[in-house]
C-alpha atoms as a PDB file:
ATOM      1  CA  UNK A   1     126.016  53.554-109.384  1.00  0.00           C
ATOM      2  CA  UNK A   2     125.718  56.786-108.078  1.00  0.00           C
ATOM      3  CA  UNK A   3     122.175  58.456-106.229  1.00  0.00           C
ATOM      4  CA  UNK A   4     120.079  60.062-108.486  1.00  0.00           C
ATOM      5  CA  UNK A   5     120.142  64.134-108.414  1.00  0.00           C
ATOM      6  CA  UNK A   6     117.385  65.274-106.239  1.00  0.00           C
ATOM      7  CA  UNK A   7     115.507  68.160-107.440  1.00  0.00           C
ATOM      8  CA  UNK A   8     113.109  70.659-105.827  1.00  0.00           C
ATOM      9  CA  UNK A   9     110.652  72.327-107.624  1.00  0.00           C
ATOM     10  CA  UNK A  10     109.185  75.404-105.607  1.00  0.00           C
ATOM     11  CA  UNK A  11     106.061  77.711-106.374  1.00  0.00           C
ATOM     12  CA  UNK A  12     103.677  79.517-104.108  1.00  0.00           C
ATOM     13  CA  UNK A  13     100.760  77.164-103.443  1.00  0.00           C
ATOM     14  CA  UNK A  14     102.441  73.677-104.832  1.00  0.00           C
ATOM     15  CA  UNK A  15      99.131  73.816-107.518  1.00  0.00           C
ATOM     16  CA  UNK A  16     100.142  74.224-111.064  1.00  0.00           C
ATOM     17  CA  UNK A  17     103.660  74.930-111.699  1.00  0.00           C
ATOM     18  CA  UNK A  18     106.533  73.464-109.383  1.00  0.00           C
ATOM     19  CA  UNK A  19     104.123  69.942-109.292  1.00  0.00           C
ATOM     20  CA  UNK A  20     103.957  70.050-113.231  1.00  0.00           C
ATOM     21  CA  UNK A  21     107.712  70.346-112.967  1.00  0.00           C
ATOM     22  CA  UNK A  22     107.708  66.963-111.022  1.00  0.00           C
ATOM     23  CA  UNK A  23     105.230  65.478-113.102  1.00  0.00           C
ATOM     24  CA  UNK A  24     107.395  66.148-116.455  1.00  0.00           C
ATOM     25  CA  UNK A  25     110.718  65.192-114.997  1.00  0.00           C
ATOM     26  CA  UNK A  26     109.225  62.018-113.410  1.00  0.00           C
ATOM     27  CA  UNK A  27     110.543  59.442-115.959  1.00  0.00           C
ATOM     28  CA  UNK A  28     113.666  60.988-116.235  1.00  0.00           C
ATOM     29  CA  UNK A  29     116.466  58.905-115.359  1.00  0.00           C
ATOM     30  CA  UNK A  30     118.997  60.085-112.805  1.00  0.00           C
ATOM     31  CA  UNK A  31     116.576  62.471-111.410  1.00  0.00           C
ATOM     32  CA  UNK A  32     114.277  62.319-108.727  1.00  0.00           C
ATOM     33  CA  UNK A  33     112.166  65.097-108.322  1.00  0.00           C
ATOM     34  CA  UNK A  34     109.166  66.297-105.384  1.00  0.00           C
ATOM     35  CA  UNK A  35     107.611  69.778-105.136  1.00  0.00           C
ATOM     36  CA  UNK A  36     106.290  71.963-102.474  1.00  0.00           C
ATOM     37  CA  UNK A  37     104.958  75.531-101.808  1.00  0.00           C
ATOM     38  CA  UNK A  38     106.361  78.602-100.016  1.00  0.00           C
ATOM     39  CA  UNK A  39     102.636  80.261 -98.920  1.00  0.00           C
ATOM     40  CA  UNK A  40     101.116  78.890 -96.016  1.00  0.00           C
ATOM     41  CA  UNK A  41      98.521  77.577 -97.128  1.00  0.00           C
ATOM     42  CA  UNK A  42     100.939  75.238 -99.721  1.00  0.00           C
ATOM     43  CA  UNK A  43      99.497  71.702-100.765  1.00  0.00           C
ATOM     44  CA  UNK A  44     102.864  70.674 -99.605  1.00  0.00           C
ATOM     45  CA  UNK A  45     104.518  73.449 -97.952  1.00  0.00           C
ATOM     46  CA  UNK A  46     108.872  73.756 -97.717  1.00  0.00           C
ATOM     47  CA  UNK A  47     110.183  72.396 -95.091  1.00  0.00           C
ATOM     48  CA  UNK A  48     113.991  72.266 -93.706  1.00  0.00           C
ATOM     49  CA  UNK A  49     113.239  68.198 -94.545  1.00  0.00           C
ATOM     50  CA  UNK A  50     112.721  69.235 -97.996  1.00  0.00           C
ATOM     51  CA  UNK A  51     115.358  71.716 -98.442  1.00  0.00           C
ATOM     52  CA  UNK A  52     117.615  68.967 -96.694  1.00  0.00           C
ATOM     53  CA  UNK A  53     116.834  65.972 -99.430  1.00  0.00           C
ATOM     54  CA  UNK A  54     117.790  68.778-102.032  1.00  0.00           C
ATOM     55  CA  UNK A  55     120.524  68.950-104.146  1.00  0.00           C
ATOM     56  CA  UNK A  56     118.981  71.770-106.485  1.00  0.00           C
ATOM     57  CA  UNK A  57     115.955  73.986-105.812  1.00  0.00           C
ATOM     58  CA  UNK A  58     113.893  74.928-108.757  1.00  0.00           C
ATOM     59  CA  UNK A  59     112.265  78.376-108.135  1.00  0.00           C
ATOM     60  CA  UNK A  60     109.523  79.720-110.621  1.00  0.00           C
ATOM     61  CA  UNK A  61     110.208  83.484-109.426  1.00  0.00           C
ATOM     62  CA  UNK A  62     112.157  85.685-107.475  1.00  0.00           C
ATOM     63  CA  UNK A  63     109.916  86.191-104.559  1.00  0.00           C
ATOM     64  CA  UNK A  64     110.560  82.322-103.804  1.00  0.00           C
ATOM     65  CA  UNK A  65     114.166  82.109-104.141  1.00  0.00           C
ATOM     66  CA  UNK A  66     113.552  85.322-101.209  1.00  0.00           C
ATOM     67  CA  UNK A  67     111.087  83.233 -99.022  1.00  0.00           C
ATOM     68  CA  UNK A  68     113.163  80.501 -99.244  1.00  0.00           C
ATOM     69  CA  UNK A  69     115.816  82.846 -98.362  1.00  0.00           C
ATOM     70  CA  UNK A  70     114.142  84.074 -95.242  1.00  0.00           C
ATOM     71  CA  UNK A  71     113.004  80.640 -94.057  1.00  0.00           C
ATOM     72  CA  UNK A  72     115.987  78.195 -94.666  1.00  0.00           C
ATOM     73  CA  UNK A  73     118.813  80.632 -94.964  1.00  0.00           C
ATOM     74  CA  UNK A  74     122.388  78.274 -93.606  1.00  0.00           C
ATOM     75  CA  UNK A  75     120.347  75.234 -95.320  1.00  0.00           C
ATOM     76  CA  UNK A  76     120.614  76.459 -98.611  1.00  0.00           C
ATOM     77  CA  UNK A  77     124.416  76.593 -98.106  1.00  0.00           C
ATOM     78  CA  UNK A  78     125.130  73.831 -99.912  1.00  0.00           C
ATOM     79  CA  UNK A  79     122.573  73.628-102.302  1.00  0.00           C
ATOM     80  CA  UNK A  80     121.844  75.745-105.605  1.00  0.00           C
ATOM     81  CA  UNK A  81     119.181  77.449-106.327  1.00  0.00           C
ATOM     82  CA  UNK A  82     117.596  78.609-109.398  1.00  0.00           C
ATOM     83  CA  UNK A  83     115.148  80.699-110.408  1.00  0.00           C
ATOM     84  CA  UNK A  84     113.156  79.950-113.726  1.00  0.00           C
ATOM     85  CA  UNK A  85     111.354  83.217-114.460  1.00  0.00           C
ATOM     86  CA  UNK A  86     108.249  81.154-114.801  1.00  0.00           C
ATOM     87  CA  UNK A  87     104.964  83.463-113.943  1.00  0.00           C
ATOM     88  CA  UNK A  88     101.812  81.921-112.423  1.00  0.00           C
ATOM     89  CA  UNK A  89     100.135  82.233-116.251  1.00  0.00           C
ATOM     90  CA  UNK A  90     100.015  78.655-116.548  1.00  0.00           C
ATOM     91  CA  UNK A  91      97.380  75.928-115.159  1.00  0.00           C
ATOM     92  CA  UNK A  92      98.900  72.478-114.214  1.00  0.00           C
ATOM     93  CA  UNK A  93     100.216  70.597-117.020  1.00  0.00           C
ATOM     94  CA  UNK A  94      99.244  73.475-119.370  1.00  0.00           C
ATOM     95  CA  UNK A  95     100.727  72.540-122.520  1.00  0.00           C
ATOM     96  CA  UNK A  96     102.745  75.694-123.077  1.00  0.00           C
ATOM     97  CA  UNK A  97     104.188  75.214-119.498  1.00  0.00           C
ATOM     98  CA  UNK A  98     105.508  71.549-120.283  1.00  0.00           C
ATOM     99  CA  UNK A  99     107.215  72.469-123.326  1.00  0.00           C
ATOM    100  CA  UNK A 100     108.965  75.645-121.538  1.00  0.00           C
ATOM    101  CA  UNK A 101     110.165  73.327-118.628  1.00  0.00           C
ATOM    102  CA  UNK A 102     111.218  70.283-121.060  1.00  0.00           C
ATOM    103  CA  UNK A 103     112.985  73.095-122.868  1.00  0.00           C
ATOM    104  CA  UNK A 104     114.887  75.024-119.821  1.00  0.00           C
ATOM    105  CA  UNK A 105     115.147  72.095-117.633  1.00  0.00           C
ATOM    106  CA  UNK A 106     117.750  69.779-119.331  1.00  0.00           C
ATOM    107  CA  UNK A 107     120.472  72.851-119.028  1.00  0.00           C
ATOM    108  CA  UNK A 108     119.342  74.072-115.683  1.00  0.00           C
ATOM    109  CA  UNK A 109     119.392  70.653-113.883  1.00  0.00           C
ATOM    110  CA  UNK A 110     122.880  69.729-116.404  1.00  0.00           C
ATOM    111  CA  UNK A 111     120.937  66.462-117.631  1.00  0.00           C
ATOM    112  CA  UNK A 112     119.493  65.155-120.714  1.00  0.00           C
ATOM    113  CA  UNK A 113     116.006  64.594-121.066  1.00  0.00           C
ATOM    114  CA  UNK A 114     114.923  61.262-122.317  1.00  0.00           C
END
């Protein structure tokens, strides 16, 4: 059996989006999932560790894809990144925001959703 495909999910503050992402891909098999923030005053804030466990990186905008960029450029080497086009409009587990992520997510990540 092969490792599961480890996701990142990456916002500003790790508040409402990229931890909603983890929350609604938590039960998904073949996917395990943890989030963290690029501001510095992130719940969880990126680190190389992070970037390291990652086999995809889940931006919610540009600017993050950048910071992470700027912070953990040769790291992201070998890993893709995508950026969602998700604005901070949403609170955490904001209906609306589930739906859009259970929505994009299946064909970003190349999974199906349970």
């Amino acid at each position: 059996m092969s490792r599961p495909l480890r996701v990142l999910f990456v916002c500003s503050r790790n508040r409402l989006r990229s931890p909603t992402a983890e929350a609604v891909v938590a039960d998904w098999p073949g996917v395990e999932a943890l989030s963290a923030g690029t501001a510095p005053d992130a719940e969880a804030p990126v680190s190389a560790d992070l970037v390291a466990w990652a086999d995809v990186i889940v931006a919610f905008e540009p600017q993050h894809r950048r910071r992470l960029q700027s912070a953990f450029g040769p790291l992201l080497r070998d890993r893709r990144v995508v950026v969602l086009g998700v604005p901070d409009d949403y609170a955490f587990m904001d209906a609306a925001l589930v739906r859009l992520l259970r929505q994009r997510l299946p064909g970003v990540l190349g999974v199906d959703e349970p």
